[in-house]
N, C-alpha and C. Protein backbone atom coordinates (compact mmCIF):
# COMPACT_ATOMS: atom_id res chain seq x y z
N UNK A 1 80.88 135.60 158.45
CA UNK A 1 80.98 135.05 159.79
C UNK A 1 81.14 136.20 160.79
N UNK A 2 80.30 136.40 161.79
CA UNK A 2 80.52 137.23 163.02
C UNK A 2 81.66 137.02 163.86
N UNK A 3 82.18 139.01 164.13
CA UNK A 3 83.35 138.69 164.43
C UNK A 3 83.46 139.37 166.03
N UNK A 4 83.81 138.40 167.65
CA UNK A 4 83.62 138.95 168.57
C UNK A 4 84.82 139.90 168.76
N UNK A 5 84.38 141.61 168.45
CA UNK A 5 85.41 142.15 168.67
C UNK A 5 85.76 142.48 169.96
N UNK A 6 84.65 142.27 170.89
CA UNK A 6 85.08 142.69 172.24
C UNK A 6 86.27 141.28 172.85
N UNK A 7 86.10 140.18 171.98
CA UNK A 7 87.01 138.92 172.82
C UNK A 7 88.25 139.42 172.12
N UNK A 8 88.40 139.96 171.15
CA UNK A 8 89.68 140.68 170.55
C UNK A 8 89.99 141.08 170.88
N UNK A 9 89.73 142.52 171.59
CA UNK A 9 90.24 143.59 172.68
C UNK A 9 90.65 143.16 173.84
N UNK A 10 89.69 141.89 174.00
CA UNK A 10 89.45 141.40 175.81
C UNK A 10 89.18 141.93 176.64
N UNK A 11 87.50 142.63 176.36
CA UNK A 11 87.15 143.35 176.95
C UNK A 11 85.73 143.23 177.16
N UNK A 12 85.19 143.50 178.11
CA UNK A 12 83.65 143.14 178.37
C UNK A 12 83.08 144.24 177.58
N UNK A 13 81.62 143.58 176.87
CA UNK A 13 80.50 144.25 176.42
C UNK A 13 80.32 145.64 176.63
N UNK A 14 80.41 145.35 178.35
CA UNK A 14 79.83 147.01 179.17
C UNK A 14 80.87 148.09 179.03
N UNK A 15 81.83 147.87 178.84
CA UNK A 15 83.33 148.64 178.80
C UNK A 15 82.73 149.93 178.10
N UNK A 16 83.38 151.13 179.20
CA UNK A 16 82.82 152.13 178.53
C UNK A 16 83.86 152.64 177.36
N UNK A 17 84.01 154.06 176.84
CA UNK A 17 84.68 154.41 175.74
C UNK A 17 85.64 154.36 176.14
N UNK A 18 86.11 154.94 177.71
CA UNK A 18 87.72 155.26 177.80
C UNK A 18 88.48 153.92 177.98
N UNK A 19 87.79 153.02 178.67
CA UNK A 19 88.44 151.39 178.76
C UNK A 19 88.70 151.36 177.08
N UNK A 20 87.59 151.08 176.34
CA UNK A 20 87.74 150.69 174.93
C UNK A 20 89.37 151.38 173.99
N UNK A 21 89.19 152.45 174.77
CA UNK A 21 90.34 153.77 174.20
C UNK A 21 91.28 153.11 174.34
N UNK A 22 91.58 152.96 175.67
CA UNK A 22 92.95 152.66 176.38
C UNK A 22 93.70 151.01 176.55
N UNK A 23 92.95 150.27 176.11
CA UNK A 23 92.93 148.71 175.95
C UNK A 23 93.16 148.86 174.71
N UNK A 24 92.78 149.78 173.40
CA UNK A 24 93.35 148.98 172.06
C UNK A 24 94.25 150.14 172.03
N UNK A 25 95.05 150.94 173.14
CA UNK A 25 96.16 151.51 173.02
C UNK A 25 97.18 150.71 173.50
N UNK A 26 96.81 150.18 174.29
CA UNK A 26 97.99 149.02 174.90
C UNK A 26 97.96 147.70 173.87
N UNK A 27 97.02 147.22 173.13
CA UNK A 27 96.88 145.88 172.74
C UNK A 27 97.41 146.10 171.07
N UNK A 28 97.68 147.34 170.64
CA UNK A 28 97.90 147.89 169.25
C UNK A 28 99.69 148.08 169.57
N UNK A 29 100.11 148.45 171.08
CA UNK A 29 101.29 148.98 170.78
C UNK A 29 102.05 147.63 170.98
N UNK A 30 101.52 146.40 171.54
CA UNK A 30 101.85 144.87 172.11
C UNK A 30 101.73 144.40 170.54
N UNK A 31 101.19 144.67 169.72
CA UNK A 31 100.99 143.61 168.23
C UNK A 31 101.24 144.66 167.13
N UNK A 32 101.80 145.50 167.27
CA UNK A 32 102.22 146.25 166.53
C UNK A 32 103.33 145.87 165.82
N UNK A 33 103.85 145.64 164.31
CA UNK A 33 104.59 145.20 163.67
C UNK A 33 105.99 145.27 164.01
N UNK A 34 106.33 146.25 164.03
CA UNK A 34 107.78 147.04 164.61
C UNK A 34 108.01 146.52 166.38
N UNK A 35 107.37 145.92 166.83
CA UNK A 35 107.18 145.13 168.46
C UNK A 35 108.06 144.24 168.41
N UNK A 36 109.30 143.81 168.57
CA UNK A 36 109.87 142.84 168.18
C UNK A 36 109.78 141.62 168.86
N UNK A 37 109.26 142.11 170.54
CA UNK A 37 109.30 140.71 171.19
C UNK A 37 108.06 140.18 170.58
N UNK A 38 106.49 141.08 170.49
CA UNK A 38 105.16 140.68 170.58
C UNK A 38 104.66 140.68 169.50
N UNK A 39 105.42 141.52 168.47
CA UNK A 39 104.95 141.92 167.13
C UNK A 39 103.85 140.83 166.21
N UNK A 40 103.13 141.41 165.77
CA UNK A 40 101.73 140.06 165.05
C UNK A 40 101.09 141.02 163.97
N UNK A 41 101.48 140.83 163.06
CA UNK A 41 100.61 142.11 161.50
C UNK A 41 98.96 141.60 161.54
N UNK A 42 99.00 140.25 161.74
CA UNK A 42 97.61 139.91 161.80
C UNK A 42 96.71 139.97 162.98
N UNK A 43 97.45 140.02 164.10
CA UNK A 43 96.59 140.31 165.50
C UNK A 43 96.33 142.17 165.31
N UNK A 44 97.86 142.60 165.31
CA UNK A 44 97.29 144.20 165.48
C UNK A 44 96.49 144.59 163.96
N UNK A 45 96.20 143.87 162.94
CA UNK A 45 94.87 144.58 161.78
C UNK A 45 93.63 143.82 162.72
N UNK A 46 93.75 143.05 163.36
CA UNK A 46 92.38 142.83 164.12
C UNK A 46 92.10 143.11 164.91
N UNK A 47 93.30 143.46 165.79
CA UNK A 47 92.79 145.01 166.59
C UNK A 47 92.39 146.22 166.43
N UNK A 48 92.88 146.72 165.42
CA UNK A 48 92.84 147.71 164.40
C UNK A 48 91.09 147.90 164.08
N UNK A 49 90.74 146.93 163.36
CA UNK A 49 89.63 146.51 163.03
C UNK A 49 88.37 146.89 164.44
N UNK A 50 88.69 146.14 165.26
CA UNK A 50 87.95 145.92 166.74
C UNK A 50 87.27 147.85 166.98
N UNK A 51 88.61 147.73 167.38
CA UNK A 51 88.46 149.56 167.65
C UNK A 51 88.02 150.44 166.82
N UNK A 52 88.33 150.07 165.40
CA UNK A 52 87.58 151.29 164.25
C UNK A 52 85.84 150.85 164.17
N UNK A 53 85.50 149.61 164.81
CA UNK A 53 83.56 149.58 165.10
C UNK A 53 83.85 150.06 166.76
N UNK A 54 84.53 149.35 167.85
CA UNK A 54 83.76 149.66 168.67
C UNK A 54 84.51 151.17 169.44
N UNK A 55 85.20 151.96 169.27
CA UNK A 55 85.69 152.93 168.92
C UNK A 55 84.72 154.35 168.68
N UNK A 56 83.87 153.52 168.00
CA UNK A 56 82.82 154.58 167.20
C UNK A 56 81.30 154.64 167.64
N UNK A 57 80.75 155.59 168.51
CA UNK A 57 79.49 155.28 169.01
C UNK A 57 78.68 154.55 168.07
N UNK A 58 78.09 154.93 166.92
CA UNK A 58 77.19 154.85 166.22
C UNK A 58 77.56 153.01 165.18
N UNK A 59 78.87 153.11 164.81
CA UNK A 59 78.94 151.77 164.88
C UNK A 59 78.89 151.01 166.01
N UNK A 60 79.42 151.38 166.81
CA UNK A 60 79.23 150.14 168.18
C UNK A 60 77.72 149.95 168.91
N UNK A 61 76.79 151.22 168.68
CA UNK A 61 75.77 150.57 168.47
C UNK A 61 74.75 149.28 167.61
N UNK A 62 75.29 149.74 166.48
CA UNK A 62 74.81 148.56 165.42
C UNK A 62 75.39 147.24 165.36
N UNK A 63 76.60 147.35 166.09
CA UNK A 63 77.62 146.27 166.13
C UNK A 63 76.75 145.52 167.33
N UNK A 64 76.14 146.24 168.35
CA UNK A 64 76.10 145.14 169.74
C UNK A 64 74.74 144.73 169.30
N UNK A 65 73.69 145.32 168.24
CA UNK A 65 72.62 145.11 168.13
C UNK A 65 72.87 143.86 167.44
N UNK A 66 73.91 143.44 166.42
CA UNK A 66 74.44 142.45 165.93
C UNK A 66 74.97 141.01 166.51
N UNK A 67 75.72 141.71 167.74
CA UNK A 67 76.56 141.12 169.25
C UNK A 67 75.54 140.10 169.60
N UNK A 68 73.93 140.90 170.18
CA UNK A 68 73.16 139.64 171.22
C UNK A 68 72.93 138.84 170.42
N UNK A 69 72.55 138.77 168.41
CA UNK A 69 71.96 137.48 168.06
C UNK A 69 73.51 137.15 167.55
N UNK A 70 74.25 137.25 167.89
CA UNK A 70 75.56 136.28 167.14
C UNK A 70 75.50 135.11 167.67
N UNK A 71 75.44 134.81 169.29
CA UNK A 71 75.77 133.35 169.82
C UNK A 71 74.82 132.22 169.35
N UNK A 72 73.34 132.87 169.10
CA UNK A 72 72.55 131.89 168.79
C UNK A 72 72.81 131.51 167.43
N UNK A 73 72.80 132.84 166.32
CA UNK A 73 73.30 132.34 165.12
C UNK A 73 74.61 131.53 164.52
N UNK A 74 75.73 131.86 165.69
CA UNK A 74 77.25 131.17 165.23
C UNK A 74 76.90 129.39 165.62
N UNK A 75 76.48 129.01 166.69
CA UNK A 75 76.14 127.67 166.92
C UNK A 75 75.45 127.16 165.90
N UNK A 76 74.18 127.91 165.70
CA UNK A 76 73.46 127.14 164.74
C UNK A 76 74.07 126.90 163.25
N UNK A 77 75.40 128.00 162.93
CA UNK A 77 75.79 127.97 161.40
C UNK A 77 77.03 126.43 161.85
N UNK A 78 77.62 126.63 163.11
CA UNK A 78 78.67 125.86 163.24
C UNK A 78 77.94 123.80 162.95
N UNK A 79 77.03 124.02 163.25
CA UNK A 79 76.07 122.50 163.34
C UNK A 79 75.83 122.39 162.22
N UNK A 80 75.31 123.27 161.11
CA UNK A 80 75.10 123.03 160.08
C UNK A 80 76.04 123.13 158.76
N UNK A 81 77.12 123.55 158.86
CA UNK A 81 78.42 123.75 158.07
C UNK A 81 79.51 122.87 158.46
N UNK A 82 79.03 121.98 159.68
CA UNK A 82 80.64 120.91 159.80
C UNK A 82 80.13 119.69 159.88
N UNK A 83 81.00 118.81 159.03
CA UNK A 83 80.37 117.63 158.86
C UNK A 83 81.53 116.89 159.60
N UNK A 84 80.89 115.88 160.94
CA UNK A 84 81.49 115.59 161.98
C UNK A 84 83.08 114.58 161.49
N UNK A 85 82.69 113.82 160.59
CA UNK A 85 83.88 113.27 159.74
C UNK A 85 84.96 113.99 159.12
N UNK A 86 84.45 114.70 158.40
CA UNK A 86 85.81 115.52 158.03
C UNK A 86 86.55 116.52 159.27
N UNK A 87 85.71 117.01 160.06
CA UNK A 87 86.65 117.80 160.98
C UNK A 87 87.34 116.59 161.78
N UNK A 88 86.87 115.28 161.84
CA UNK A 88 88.17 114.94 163.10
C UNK A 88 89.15 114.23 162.03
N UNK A 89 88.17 113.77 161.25
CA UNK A 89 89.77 113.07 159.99
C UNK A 89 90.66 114.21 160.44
N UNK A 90 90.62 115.80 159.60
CA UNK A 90 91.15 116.84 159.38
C UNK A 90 92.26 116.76 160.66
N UNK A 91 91.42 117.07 161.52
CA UNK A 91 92.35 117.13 162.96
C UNK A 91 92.97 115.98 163.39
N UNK A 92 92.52 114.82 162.85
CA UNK A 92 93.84 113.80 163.21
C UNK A 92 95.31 113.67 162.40
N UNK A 93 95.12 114.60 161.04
CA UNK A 93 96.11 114.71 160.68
C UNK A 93 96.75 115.32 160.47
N UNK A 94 96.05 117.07 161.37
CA UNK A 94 96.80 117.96 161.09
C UNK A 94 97.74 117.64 162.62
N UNK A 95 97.10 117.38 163.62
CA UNK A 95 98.13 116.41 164.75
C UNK A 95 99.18 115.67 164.45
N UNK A 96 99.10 114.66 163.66
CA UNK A 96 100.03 114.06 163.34
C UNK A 96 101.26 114.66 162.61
N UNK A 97 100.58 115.39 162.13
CA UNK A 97 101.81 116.51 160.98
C UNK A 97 102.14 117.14 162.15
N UNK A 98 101.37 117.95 162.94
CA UNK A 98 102.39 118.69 164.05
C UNK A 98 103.63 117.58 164.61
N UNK A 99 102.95 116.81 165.11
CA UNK A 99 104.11 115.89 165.74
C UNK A 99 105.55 115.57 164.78
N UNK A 100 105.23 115.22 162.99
CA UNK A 100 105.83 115.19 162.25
C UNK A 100 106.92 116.01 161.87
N UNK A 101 106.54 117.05 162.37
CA UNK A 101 107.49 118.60 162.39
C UNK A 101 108.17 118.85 163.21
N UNK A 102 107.87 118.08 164.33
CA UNK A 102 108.76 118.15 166.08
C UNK A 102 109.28 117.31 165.81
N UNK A 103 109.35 116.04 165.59
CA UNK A 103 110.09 114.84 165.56
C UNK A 103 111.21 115.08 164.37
N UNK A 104 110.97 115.77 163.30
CA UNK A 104 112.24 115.83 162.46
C UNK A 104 113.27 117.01 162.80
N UNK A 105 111.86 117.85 163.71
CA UNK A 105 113.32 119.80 164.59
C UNK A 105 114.11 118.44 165.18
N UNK A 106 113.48 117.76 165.96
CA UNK A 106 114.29 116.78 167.06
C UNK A 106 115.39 116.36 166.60
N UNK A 107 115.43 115.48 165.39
CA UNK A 107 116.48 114.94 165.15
C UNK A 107 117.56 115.83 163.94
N UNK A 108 116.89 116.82 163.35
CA UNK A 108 117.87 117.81 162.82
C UNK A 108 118.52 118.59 163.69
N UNK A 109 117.89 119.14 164.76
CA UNK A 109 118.89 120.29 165.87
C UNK A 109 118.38 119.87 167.13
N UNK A 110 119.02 118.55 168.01
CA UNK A 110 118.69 118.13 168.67
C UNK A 110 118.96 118.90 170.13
N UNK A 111 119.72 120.36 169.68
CA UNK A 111 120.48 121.09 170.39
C UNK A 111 118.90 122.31 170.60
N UNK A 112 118.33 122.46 170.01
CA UNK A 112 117.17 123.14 169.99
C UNK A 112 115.77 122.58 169.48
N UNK A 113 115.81 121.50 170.51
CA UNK A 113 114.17 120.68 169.14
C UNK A 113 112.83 121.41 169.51
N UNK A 114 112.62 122.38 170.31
CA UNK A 114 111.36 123.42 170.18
C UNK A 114 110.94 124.27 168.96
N UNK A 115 109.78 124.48 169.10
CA UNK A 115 109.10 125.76 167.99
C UNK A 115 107.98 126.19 168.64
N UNK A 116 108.12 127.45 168.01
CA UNK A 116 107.00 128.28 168.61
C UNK A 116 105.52 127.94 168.24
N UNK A 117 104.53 128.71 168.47
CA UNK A 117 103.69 128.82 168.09
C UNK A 117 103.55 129.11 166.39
N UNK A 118 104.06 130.49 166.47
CA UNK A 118 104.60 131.23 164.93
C UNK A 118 105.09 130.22 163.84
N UNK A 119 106.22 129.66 164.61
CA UNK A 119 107.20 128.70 163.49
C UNK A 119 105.96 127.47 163.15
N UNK A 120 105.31 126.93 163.64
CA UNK A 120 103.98 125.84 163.21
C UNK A 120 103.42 126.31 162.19
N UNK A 121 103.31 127.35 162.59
CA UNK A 121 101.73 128.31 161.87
C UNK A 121 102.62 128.26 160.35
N UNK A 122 103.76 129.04 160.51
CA UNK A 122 103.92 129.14 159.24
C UNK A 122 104.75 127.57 158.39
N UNK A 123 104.88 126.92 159.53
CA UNK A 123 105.54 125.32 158.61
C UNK A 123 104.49 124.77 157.77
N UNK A 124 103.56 125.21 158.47
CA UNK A 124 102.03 124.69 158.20
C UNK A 124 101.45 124.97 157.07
N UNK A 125 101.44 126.23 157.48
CA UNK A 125 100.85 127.19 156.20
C UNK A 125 98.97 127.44 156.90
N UNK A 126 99.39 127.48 157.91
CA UNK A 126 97.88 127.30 158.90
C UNK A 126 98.19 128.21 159.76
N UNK A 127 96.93 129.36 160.28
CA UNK A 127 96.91 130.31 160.77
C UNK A 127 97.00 129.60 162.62
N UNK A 128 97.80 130.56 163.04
CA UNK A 128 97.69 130.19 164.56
C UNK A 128 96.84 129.65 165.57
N UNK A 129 95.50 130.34 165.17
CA UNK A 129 94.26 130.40 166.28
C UNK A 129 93.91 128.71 165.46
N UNK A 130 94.02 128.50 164.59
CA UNK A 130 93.50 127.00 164.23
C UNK A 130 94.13 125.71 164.70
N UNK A 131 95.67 125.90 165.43
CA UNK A 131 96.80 124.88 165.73
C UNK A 131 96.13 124.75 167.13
N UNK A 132 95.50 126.04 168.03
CA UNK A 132 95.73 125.78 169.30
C UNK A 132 94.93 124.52 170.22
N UNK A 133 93.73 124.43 169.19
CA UNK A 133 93.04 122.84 169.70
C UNK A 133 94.11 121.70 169.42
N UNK A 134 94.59 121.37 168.64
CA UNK A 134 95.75 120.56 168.28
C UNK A 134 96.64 120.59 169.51
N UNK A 135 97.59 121.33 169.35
CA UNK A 135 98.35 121.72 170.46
C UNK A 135 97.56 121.72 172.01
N UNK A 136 96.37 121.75 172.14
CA UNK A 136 96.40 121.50 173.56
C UNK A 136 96.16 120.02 173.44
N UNK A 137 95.47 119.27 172.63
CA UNK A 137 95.67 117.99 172.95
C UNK A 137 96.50 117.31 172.41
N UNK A 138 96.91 117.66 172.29
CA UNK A 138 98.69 116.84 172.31
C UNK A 138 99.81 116.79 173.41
N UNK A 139 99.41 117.72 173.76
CA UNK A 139 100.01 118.69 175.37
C UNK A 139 99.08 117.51 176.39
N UNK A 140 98.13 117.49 176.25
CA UNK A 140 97.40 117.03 177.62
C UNK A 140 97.39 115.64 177.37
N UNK A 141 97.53 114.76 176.32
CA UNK A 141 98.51 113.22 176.19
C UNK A 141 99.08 113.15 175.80
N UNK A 142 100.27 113.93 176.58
CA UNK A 142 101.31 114.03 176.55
C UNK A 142 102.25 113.39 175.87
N UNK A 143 102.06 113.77 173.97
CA UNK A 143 102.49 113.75 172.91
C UNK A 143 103.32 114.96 172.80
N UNK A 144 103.30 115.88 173.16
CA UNK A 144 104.52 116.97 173.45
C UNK A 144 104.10 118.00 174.56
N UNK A 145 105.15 118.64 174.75
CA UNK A 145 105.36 119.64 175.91
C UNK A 145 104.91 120.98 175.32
N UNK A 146 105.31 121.89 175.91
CA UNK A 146 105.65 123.25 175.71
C UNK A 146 106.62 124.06 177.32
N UNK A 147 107.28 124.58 176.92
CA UNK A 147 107.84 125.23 177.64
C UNK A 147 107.54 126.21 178.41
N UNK A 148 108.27 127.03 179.13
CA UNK A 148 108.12 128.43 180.01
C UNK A 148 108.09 129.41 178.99
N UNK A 149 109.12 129.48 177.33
CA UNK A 149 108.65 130.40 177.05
C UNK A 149 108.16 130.52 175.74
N UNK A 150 107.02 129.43 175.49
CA UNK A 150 105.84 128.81 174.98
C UNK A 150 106.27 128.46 173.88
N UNK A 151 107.27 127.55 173.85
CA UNK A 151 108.04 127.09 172.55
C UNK A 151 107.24 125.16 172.77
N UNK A 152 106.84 124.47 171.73
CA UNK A 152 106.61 122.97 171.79
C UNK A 152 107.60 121.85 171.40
N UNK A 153 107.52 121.19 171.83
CA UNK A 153 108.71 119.81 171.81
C UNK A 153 108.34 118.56 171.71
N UNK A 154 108.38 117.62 171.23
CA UNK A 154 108.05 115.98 171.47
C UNK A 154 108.62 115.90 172.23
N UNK A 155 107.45 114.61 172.52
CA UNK A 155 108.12 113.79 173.94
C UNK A 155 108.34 112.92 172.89
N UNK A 156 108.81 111.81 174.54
CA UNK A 156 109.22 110.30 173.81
C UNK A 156 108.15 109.47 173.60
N UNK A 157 106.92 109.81 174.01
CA UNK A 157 105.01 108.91 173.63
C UNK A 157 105.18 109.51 172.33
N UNK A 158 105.52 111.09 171.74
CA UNK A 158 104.76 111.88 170.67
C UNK A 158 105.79 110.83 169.73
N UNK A 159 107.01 110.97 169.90
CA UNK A 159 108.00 110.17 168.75
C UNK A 159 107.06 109.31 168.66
N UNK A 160 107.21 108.07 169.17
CA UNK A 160 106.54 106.79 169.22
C UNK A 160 105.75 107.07 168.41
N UNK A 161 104.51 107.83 168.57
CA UNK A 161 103.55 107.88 167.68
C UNK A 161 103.56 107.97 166.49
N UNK A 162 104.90 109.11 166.04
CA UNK A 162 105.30 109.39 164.50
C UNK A 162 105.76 108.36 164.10
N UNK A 163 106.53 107.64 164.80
CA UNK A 163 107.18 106.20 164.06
C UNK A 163 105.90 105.22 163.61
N UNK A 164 105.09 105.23 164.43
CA UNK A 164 103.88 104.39 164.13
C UNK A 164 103.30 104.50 163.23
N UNK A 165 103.17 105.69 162.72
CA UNK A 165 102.18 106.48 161.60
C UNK A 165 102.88 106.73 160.65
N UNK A 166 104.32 106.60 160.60
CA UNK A 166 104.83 107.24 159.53
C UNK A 166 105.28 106.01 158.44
N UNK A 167 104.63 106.65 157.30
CA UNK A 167 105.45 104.85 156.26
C UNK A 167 106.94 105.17 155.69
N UNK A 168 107.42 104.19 155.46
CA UNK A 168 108.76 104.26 154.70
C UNK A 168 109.22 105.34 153.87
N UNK A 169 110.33 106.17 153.74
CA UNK A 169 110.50 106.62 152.84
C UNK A 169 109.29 108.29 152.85
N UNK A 170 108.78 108.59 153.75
CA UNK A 170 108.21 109.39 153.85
C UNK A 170 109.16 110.79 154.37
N UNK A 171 109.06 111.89 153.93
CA UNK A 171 109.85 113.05 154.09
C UNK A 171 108.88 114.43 154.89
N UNK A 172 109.74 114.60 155.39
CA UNK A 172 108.40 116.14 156.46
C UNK A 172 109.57 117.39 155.69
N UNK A 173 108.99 118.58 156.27
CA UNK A 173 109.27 119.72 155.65
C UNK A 173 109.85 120.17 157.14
N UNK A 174 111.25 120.99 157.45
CA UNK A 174 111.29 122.10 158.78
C UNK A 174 111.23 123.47 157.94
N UNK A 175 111.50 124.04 158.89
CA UNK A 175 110.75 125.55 159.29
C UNK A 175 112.08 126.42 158.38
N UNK A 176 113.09 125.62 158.12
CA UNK A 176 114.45 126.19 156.73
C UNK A 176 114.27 125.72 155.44
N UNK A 177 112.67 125.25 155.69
CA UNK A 177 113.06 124.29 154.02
C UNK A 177 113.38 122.92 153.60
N UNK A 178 114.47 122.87 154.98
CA UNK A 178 115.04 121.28 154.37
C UNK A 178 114.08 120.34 154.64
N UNK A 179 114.36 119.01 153.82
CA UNK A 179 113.25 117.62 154.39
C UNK A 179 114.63 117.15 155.18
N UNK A 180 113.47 116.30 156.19
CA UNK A 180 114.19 115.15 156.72
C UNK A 180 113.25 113.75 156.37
N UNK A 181 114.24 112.64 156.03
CA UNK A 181 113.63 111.61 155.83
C UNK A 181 112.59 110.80 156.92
């Protein structure tokens, strides 16, 4: 699968070397492990990554020669590798499990019922960049919030919903291990 390293960097195509330089010096020292507020092992190896092709004249040539047919080729692989049923089943229940996970923080530490981004990903066992379609629509019918400092929460629609969906005797997992019933 083609990988846009310039949307990694966040950086336009045209960016000459010293932008390229100086953007995965700032974006390496922001996701750098030892970072404690920003720290990400998996964002800064894909930064890492970004910069060791486009970094390098002679790869970043072959890389952009790669770059112009990616958009036509990623659409066309995306149409032919997803079968429209299983991705929204998939996503209706990886939604519901999000909500499932807020609704039991809720009633275990009602003193803190947020989670991050991070804490999902790993309740989950699902990489970040895959939650964030989830999470925005859940956010935008307003099945939960998120905060100022990008932590998520049920509302009182998102409960509702878990009660609806959820059968008897059913147990969720939090982010310590424990179930709640």
């Amino acid at each position: 699968m083609f990988v846009d390293y310039y949307e990694i960097l966040q950086i336009s195509p045209n960016a000459d070397a010293e932008t390229v330089h100086r953007v995965y010096r700032i974006q390496a020292q922001r996701f750098h492990p030892d970072n404690k507020e920003h720290g990400d092992a998996e964002a800064f190896r894909r930064v890492y990554e970004a910069y060791q092709v486009l970094g390098d004249p002679e790869k970043r040539a072959r890389y952009d020669e790669e770059y112009r047919r990616a958009p036509r080729r990623a659409s066309q692989e995306l149409f032919e590798t997803t079968h429209p049923s299983q991705s929204v089943d998939g996503e209706k229940r990886k939604r519901l499990e999000i909500l499932s996970i807020l609704y039991s923080k809720r009633l275990a530490y009602p003193g803190q019922p947020s989670m991050s981004l991070r804490e999902l990903g790993d309740v989950m066992a699902i990489p970040r960049d895959q939650l964030e379609f989830s999470l925005w629509f859940l956010k935008e019918g307003g099945f939960l919030s998120r905060t100022d400092n990008a932590h998520h929460t049920i509302t009182m629609k998102g409960a509702e919903l878990v009660e609806a969906n959820t059968q008897p005797h059913q147990q969720t997992r939090l982010s310590d291990g424990s179930r709640v019933a």
